[in-house]
PDB file of N, CA and C in Angstrom:
ATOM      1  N   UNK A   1     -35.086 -35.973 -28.345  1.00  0.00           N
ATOM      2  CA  UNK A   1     -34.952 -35.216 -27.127  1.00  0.00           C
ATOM      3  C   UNK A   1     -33.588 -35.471 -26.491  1.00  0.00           C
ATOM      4  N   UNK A   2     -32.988 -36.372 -26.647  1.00  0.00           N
ATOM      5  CA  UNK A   2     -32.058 -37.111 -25.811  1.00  0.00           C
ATOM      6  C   UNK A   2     -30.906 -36.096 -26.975  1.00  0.00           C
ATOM      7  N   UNK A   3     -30.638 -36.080 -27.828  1.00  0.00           N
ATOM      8  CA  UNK A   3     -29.873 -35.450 -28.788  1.00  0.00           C
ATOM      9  C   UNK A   3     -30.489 -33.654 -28.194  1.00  0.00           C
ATOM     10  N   UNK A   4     -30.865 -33.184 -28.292  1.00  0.00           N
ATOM     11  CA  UNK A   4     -31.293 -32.070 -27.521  1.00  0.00           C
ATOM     12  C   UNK A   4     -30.415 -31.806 -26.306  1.00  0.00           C
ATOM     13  N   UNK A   5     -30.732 -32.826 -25.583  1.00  0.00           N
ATOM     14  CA  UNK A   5     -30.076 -32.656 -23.903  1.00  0.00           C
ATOM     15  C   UNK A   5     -28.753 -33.062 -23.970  1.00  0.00           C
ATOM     16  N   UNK A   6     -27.981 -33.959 -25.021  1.00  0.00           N
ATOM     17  CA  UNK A   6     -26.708 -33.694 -25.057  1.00  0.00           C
ATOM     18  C   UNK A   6     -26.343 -32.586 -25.824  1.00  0.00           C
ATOM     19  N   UNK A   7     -26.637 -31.987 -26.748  1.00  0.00           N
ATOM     20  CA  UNK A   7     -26.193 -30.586 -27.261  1.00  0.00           C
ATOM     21  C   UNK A   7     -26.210 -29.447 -25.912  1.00  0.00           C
ATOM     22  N   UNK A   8     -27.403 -29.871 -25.448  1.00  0.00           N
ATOM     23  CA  UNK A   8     -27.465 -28.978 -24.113  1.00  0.00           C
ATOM     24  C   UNK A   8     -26.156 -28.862 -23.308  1.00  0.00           C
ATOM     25  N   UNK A   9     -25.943 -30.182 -22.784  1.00  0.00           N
ATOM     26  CA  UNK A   9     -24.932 -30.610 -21.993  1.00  0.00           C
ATOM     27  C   UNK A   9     -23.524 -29.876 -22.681  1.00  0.00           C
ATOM     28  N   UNK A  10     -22.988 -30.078 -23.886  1.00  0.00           N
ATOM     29  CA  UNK A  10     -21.847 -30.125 -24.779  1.00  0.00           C
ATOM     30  C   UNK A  10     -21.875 -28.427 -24.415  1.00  0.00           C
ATOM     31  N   UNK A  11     -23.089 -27.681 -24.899  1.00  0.00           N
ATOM     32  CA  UNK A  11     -22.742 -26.164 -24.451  1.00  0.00           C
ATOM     33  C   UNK A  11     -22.539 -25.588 -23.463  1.00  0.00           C
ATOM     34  N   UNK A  12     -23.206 -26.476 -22.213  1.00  0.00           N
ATOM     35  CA  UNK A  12     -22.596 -26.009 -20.355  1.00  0.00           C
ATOM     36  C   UNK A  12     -21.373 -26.005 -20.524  1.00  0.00           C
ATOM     37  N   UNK A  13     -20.991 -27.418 -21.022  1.00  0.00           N
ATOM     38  CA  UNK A  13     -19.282 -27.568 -20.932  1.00  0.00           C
ATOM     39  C   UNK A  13     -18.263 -26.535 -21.347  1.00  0.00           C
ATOM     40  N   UNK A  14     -18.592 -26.107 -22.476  1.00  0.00           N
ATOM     41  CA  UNK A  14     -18.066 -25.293 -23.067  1.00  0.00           C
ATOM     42  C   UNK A  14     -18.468 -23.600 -22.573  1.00  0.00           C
ATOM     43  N   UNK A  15     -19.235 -23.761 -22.086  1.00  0.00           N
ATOM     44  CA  UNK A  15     -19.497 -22.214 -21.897  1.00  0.00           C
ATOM     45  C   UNK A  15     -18.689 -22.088 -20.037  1.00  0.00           C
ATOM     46  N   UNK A  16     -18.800 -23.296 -19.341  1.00  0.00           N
ATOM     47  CA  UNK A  16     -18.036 -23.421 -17.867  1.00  0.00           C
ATOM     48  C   UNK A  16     -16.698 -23.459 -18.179  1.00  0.00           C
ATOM     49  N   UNK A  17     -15.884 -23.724 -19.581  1.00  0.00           N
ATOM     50  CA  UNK A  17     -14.250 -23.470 -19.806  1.00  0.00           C
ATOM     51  C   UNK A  17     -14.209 -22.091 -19.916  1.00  0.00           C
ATOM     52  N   UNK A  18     -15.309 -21.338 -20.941  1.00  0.00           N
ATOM     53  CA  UNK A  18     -14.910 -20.000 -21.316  1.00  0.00           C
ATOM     54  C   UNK A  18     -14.020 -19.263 -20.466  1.00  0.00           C
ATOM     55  N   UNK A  19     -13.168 -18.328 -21.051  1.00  0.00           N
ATOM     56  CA  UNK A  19     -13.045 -16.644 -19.718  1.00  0.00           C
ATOM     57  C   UNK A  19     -14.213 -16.095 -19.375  1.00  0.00           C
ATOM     58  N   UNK A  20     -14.329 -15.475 -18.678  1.00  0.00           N
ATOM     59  CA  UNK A  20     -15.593 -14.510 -18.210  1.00  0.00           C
ATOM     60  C   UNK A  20     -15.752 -13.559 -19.577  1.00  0.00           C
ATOM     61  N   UNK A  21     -16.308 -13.037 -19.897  1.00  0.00           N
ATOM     62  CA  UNK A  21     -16.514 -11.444 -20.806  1.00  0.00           C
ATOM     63  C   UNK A  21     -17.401 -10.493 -19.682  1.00  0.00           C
ATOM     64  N   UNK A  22     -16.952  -9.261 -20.588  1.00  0.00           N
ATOM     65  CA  UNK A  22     -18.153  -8.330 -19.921  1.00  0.00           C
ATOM     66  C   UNK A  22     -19.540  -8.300 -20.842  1.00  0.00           C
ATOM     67  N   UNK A  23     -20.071  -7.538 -19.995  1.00  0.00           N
ATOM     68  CA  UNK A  23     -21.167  -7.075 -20.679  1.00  0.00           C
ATOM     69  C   UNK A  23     -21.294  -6.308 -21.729  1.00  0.00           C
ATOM     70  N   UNK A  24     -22.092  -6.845 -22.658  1.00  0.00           N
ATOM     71  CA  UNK A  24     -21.938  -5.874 -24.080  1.00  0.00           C
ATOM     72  C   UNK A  24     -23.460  -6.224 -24.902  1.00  0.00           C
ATOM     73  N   UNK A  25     -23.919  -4.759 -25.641  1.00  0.00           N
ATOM     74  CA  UNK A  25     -24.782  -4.629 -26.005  1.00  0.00           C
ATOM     75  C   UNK A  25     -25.422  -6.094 -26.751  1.00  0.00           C
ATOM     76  N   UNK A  26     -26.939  -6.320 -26.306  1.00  0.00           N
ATOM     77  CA  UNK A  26     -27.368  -7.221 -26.688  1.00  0.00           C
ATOM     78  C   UNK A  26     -27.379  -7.647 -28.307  1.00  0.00           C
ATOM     79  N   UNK A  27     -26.762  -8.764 -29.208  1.00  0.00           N
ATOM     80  CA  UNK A  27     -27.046  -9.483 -30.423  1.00  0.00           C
ATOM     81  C   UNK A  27     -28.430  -9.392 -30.513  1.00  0.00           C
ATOM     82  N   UNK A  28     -28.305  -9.600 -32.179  1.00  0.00           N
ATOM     83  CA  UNK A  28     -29.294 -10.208 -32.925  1.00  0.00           C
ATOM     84  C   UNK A  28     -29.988 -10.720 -32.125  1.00  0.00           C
ATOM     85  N   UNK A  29     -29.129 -12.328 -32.069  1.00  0.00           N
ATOM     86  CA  UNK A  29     -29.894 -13.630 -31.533  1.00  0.00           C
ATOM     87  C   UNK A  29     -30.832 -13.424 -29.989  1.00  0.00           C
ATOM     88  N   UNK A  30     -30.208 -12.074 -29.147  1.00  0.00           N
ATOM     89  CA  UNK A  30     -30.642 -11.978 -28.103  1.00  0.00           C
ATOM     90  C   UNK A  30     -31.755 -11.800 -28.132  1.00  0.00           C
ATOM     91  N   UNK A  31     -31.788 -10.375 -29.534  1.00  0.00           N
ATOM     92  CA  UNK A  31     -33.435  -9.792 -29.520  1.00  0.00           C
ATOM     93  C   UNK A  31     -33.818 -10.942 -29.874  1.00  0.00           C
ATOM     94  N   UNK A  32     -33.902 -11.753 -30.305  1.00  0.00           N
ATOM     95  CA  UNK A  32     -35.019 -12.703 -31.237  1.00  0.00           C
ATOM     96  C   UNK A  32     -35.359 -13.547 -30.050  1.00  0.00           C
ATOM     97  N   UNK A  33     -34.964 -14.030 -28.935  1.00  0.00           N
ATOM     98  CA  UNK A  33     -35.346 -14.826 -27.900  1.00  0.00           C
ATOM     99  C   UNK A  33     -36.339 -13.959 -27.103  1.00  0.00           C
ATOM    100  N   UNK A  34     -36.590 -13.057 -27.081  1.00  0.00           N
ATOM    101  CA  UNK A  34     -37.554 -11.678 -26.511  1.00  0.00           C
ATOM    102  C   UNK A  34     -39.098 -12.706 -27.315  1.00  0.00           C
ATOM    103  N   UNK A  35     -40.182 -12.737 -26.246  1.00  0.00           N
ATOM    104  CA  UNK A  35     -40.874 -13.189 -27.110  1.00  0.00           C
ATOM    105  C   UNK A  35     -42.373 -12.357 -26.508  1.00  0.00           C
ATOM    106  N   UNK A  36     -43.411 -12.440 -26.943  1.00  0.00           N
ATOM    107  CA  UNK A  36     -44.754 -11.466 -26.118  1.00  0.00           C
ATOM    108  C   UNK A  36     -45.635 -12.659 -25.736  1.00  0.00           C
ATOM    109  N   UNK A  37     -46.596 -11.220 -25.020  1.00  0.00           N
ATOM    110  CA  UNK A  37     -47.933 -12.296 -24.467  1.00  0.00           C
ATOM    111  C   UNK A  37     -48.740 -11.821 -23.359  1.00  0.00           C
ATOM    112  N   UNK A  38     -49.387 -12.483 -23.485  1.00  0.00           N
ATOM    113  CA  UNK A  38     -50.131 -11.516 -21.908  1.00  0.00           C
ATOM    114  C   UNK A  38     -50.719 -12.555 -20.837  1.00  0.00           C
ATOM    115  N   UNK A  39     -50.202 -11.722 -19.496  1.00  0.00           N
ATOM    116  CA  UNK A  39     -51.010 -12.588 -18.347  1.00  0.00           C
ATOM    117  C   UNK A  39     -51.671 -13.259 -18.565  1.00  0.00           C
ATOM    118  N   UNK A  40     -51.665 -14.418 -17.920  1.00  0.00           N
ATOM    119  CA  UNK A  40     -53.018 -14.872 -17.544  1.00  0.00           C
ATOM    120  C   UNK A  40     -53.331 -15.042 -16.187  1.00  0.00           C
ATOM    121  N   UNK A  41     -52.305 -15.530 -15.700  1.00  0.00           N
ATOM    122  CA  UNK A  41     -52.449 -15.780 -14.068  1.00  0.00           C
ATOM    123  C   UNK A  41     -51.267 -15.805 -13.374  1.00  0.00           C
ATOM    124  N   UNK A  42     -50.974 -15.221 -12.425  1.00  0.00           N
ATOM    125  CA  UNK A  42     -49.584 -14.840 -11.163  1.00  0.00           C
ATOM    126  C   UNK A  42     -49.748 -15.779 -10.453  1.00  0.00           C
ATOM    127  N   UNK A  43     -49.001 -16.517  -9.735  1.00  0.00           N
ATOM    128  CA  UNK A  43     -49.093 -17.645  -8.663  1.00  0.00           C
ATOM    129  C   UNK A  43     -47.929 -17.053  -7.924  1.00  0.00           C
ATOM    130  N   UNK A  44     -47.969 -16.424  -6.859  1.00  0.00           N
ATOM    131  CA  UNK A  44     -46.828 -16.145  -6.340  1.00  0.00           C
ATOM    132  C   UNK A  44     -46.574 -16.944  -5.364  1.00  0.00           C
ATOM    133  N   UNK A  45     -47.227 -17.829  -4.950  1.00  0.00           N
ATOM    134  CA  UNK A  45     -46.954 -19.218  -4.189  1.00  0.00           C
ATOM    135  C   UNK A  45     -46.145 -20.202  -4.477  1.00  0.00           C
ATOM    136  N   UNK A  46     -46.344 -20.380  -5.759  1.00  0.00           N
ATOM    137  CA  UNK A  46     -45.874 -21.474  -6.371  1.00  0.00           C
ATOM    138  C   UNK A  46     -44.565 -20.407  -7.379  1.00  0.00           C
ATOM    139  N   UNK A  47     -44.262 -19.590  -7.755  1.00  0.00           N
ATOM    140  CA  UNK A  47     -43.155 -18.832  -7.912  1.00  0.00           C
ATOM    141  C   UNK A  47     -43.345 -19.000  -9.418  1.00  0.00           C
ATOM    142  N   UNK A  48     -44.507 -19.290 -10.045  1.00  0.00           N
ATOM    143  CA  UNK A  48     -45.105 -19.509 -11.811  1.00  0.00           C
ATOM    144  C   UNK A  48     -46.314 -18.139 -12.240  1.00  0.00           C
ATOM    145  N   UNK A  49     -45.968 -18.512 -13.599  1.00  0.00           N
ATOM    146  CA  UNK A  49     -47.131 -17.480 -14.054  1.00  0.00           C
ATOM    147  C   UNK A  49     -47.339 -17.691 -15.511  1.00  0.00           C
ATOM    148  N   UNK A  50     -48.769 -17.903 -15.503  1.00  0.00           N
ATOM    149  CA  UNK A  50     -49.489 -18.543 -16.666  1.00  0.00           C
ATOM    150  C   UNK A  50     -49.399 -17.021 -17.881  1.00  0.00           C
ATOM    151  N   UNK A  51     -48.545 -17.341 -18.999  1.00  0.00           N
ATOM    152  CA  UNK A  51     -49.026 -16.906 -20.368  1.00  0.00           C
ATOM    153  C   UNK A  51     -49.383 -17.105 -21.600  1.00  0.00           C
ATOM    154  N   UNK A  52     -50.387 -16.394 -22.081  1.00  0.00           N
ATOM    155  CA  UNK A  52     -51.014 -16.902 -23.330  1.00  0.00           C
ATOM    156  C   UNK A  52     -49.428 -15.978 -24.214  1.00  0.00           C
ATOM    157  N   UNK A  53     -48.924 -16.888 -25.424  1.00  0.00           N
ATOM    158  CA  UNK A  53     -47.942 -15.922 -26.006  1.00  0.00           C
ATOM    159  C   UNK A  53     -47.935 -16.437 -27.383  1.00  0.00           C
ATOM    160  N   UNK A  54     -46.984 -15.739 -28.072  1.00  0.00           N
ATOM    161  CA  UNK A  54     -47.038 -15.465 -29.655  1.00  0.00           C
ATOM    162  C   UNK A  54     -45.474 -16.969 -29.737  1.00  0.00           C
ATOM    163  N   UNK A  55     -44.831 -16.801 -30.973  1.00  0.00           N
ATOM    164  CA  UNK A  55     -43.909 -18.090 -30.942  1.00  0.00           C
ATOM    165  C   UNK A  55     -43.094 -17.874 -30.012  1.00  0.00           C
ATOM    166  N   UNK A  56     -42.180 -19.110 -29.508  1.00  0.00           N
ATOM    167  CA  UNK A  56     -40.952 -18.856 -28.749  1.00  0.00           C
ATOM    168  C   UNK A  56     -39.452 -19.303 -29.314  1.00  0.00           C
ATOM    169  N   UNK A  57     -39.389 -18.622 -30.684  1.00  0.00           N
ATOM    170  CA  UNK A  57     -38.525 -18.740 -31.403  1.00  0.00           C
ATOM    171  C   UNK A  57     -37.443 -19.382 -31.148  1.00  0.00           C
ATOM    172  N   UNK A  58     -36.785 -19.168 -29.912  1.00  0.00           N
ATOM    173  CA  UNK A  58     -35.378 -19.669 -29.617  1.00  0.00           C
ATOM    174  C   UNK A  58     -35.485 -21.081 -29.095  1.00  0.00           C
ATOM    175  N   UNK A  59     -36.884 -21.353 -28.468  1.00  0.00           N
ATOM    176  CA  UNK A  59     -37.335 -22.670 -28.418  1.00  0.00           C
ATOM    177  C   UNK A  59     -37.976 -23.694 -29.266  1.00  0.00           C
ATOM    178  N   UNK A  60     -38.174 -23.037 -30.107  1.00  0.00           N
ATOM    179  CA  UNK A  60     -39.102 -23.527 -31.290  1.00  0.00           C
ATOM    180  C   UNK A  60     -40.436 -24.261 -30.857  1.00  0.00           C
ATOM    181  N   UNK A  61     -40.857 -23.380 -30.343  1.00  0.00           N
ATOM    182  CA  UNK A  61     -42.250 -23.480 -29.920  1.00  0.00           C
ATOM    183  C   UNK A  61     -43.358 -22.488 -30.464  1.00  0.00           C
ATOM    184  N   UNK A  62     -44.606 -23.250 -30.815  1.00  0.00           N
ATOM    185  CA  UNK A  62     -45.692 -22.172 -31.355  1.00  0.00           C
ATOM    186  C   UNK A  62     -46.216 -21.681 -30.417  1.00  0.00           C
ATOM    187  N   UNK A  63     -47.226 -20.918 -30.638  1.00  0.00           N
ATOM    188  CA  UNK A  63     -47.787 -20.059 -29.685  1.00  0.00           C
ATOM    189  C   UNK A  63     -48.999 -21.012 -28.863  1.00  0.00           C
ATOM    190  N   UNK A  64     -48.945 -20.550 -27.614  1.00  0.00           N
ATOM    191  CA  UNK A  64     -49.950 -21.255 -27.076  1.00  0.00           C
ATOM    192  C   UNK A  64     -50.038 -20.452 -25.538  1.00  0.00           C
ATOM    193  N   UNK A  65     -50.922 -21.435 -24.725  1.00  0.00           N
ATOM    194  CA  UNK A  65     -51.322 -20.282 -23.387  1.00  0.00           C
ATOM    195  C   UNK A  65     -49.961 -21.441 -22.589  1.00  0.00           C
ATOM    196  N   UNK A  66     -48.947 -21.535 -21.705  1.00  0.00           N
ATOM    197  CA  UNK A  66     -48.079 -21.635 -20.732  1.00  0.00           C
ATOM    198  C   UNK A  66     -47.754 -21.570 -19.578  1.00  0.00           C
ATOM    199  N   UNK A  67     -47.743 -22.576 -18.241  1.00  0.00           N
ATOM    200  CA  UNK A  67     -47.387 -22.306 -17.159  1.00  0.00           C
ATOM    201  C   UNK A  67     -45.633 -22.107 -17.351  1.00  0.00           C
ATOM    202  N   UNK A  68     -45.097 -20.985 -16.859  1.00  0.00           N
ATOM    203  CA  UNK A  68     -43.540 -21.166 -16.924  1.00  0.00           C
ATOM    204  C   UNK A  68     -43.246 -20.909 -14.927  1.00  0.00           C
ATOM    205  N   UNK A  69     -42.154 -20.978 -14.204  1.00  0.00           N
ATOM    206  CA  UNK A  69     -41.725 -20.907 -13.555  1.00  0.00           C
ATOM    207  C   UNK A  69     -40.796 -19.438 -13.487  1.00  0.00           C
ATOM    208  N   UNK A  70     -40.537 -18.786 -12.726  1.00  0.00           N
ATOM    209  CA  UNK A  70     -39.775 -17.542 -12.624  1.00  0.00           C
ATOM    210  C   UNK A  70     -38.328 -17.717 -12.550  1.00  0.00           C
ATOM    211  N   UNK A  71     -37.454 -16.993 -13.098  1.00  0.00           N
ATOM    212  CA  UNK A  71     -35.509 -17.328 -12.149  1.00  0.00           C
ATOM    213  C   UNK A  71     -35.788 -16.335 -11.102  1.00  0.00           C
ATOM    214  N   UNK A  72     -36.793 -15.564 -11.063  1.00  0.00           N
ATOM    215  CA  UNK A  72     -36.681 -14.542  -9.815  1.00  0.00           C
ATOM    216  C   UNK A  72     -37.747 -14.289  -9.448  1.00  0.00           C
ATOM    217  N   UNK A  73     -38.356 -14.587  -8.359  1.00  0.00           N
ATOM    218  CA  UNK A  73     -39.507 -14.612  -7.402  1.00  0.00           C
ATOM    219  C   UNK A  73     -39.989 -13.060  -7.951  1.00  0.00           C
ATOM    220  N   UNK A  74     -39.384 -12.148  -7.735  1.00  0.00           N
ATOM    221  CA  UNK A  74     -39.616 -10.648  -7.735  1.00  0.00           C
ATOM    222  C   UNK A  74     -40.128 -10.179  -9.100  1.00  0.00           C
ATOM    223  N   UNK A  75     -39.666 -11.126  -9.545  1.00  0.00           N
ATOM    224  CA  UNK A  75     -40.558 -10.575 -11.404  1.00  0.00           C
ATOM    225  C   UNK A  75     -42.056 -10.641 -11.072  1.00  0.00           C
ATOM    226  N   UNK A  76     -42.660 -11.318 -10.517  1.00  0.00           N
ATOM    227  CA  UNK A  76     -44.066 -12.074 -10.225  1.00  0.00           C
ATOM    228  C   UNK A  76     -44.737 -10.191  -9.837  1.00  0.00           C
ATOM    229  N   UNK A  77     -43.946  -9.677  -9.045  1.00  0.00           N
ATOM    230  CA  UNK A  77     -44.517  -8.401  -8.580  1.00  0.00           C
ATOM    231  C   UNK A  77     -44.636  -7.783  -9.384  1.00  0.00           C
ATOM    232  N   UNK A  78     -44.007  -7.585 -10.660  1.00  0.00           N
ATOM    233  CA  UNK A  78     -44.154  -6.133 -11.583  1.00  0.00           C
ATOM    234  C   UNK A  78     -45.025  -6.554 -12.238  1.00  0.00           C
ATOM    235  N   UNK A  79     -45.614  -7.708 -12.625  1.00  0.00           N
ATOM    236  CA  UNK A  79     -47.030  -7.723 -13.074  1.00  0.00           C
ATOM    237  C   UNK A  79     -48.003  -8.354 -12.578  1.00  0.00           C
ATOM    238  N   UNK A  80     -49.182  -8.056 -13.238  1.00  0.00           N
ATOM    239  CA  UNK A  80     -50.698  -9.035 -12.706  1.00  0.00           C
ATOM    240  C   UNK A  80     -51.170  -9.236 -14.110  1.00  0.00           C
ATOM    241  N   UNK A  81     -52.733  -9.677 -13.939  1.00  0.00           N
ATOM    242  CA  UNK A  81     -53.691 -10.541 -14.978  1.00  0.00           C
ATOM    243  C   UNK A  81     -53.613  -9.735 -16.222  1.00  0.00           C
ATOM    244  N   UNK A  82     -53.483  -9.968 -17.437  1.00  0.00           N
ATOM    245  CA  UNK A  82     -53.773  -8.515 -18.287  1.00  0.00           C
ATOM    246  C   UNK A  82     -53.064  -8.068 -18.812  1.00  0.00           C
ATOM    247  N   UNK A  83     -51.766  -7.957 -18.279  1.00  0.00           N
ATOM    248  CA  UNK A  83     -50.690  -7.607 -18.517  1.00  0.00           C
ATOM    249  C   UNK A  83     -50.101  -8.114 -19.880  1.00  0.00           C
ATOM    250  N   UNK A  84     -49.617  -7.127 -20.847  1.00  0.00           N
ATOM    251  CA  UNK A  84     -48.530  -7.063 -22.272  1.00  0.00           C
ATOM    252  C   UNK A  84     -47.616  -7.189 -21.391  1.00  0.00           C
ATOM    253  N   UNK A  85     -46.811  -7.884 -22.408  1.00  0.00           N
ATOM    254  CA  UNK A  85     -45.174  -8.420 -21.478  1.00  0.00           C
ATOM    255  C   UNK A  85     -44.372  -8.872 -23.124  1.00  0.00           C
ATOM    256  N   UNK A  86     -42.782  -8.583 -22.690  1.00  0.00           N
ATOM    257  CA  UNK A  86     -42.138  -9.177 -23.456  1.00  0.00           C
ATOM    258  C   UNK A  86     -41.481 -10.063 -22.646  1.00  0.00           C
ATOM    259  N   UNK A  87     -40.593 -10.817 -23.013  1.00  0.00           N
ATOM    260  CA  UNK A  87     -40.149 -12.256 -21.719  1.00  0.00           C
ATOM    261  C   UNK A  87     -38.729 -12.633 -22.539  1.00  0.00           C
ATOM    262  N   UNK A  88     -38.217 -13.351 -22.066  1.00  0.00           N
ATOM    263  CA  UNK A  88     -37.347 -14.561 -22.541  1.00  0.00           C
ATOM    264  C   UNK A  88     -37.569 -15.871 -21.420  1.00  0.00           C
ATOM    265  N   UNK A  89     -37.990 -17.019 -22.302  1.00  0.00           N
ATOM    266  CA  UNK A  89     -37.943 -18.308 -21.871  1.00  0.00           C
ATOM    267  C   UNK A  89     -36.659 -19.255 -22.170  1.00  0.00           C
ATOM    268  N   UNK A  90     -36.155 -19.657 -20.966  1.00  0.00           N
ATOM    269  CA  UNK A  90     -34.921 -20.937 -21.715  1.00  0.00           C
ATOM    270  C   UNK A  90     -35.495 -22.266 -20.765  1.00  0.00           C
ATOM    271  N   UNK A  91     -34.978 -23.432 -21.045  1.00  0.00           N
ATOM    272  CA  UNK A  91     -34.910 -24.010 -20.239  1.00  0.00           C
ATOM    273  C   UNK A  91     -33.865 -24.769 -19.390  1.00  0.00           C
ATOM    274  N   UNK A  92     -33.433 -24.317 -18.353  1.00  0.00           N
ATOM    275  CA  UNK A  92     -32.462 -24.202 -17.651  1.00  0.00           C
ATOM    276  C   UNK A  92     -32.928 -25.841 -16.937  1.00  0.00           C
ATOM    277  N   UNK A  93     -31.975 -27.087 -16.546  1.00  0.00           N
ATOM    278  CA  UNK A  93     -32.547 -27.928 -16.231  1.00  0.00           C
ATOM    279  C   UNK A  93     -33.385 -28.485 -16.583  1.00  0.00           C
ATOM    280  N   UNK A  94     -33.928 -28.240 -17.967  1.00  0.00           N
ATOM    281  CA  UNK A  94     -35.026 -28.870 -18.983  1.00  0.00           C
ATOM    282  C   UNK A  94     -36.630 -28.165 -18.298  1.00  0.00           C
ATOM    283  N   UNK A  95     -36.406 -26.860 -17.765  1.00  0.00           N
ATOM    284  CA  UNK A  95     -37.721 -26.775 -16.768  1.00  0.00           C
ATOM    285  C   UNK A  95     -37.836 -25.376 -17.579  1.00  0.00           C
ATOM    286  N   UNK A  96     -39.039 -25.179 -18.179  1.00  0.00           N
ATOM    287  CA  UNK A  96     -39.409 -23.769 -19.063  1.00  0.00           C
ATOM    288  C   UNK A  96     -39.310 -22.635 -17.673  1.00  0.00           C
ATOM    289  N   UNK A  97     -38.586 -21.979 -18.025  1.00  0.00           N
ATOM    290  CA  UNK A  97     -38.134 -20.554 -17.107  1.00  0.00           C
ATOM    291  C   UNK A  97     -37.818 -19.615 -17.816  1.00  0.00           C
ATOM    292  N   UNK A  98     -39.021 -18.130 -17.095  1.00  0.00           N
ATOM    293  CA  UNK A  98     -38.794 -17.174 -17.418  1.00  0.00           C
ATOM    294  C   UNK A  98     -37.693 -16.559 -17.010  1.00  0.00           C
ATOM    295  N   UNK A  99     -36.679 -15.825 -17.798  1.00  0.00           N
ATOM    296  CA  UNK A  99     -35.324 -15.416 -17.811  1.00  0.00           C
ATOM    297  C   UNK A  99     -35.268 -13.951 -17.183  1.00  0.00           C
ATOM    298  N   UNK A 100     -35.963 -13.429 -17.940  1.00  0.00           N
ATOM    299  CA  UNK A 100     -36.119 -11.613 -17.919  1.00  0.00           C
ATOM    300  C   UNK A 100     -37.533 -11.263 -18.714  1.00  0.00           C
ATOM    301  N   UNK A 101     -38.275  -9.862 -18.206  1.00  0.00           N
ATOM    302  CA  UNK A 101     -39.250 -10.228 -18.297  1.00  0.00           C
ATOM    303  C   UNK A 101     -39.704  -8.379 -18.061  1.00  0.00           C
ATOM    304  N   UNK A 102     -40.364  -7.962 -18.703  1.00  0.00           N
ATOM    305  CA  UNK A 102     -40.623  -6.783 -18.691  1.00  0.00           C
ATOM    306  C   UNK A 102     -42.020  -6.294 -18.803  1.00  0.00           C
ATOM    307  N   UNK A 103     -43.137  -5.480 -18.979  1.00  0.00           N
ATOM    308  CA  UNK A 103     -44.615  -5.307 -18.933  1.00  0.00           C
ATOM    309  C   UNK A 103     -44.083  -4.641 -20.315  1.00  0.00           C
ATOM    310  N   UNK A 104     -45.157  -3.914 -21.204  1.00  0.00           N
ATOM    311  CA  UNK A 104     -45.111  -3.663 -22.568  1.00  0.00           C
ATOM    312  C   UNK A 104     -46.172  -2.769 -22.449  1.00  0.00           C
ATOM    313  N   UNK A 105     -47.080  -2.808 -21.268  1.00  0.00           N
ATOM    314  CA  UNK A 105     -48.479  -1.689 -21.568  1.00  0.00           C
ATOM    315  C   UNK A 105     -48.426  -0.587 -20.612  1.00  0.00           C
TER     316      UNK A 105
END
């Protein structure tokens, strides 16, 4: 883990020297961090929301049910219980956070 969180670290660094770029059509690697799943539970209190999901490839994680945390309070609104979703998870601060996040049904 500790080898993890310095690779982590080594890529802030390097990505805080970069130039800026613009925006440009999403990579490969982007789609593949896209991962599914469906509601289970909205907490808009607590700014989390429980999903059952398929792998999380870019994390190398199997599938399982997940409390994640939101980067944006306002995602919590476009869905409820039930809900198909595609997502991206990173962990920003070592804390599983949903990135971007879309409904699918």
């Amino acid at each position: 883990m500790k080898a993890f969180h310095n690779a982590l670290l080594a890529a802030a660094l390097v990505l805080a020297s970069a130039p800026a770029v613009h925006a440009q059509p999403a990579s490969p690697a982007a789609v593949d961090a896209m991962s599914t799943g469906e509601v289970k539970k909205v907490n808009k209190a607590t700014g989390r929301i429980t999903i059952k999901h398929g792998p999380l490839r870019n994390l190398g994680m199997d599938a399982m049910t997940m409390v994640f945390r939101v980067q944006d309070p306002a995602m919590l609104d476009q869905v409820a219980e039930g809900d198909r979703i595609s997502f991206v998870a990173e962990q920003p601060g070592g804390q599983l956070t949903i990135t971007r996040l879309q409904k699918t049904n």
